[in-house]
Protein backbone atom coordinates (compact mmCIF):
# COMPACT_ATOMS: atom_id res chain seq x y z
CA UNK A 1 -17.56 -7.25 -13.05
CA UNK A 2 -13.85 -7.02 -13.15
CA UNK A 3 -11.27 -9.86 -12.77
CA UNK A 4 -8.36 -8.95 -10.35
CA UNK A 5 -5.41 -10.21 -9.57
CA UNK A 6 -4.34 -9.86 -6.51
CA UNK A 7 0.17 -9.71 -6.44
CA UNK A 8 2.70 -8.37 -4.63
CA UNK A 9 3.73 -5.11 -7.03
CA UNK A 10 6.92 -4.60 -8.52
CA UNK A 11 8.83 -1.86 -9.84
CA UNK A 12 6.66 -1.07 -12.63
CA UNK A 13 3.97 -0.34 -10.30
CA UNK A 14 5.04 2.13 -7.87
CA UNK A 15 4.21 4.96 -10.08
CA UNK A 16 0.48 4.04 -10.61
CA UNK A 17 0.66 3.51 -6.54
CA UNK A 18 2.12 6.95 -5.79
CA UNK A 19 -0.67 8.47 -8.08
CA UNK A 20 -3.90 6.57 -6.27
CA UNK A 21 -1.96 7.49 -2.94
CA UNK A 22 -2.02 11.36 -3.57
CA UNK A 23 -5.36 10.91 -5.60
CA UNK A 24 -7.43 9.22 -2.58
CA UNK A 25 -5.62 10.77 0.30
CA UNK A 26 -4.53 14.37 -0.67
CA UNK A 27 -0.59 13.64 0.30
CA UNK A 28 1.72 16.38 -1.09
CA UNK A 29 4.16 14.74 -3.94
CA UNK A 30 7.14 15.05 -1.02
CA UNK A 31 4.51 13.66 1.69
CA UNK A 32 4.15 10.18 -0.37
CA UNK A 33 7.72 9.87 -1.36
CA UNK A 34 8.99 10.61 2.51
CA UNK A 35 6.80 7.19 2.79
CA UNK A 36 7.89 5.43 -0.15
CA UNK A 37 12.03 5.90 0.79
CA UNK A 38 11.46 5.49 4.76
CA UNK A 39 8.67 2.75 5.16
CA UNK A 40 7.62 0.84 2.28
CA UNK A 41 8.56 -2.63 1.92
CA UNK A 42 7.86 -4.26 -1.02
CA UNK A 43 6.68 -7.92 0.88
CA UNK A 44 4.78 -5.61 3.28
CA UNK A 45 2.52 -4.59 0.17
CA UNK A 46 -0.41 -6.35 -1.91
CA UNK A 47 -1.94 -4.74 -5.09
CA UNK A 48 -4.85 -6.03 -6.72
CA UNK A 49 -5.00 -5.22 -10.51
CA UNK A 50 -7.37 -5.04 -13.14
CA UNK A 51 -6.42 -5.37 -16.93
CA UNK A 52 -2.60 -4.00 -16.03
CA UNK A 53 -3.77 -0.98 -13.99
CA UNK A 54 -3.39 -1.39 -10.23
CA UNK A 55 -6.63 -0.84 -8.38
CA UNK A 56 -6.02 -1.12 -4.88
CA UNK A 57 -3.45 -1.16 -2.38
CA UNK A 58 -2.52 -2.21 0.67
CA UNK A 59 0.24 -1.04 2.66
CA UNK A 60 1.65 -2.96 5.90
CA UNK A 61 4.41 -1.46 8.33
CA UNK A 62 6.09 -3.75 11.20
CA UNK A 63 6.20 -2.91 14.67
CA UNK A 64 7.14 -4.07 17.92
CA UNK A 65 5.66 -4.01 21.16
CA UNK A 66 7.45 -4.54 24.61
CA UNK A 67 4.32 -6.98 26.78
CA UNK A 68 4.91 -9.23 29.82
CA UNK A 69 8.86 -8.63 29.35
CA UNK A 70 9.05 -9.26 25.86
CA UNK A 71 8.68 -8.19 22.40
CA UNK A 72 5.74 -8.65 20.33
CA UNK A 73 5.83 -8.21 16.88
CA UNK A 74 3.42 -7.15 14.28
CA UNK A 75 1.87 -5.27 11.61
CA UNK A 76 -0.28 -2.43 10.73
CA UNK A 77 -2.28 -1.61 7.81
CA UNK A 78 -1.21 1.53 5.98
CA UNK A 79 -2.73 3.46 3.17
CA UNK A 80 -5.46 1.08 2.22
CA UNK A 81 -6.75 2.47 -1.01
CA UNK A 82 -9.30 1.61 -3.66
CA UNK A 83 -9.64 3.76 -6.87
CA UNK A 84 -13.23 5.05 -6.71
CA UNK A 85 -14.56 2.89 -10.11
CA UNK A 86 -13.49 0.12 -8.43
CA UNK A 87 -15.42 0.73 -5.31
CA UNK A 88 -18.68 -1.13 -4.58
């Protein structure tokens, strides 16, 4: 069994992120970037890595709904990925 390690990423990451992204979900190259430059949020993200390589992802996106004459804000999960070794 693996250790992870569970972080927000960083820079260095993204690129290892865009490839599980197009790898698990089928997105066009222009489909995942679109998401990358519009909606992510690097505090809105967790990665969990093993030995350096990132794993799994999880993507969250804010909202806000108008309820009972007010806001209400929240999240949604987003392009929740594990790599398929990783699975089990």
């Amino acid at each position: 069994m693996s250790e992870y390690n569970i972080i927000v990423p960083d820079a260095s990451d993204l690129l290892q992120m865009q490839a599980m992204w197009g790898e698990i979900f089928g997105d066009s190259p222009e489909e995942i970037q679109r998401f990358y430059q519009h909606f992510y949020r690097q505090d809105y993200c967790l990665v969990a890595k093993a030995g350096g390589q990132v794993v799994s992802m999880l993507h969250s996106i804010e909202y806000g709904a108008c309820a009972w004459g007010r806001v209400l804000r929240g999240a949604y999960l987003y392009a929740v990925a594990t790599s398929s070794p990783f699975r089990g």
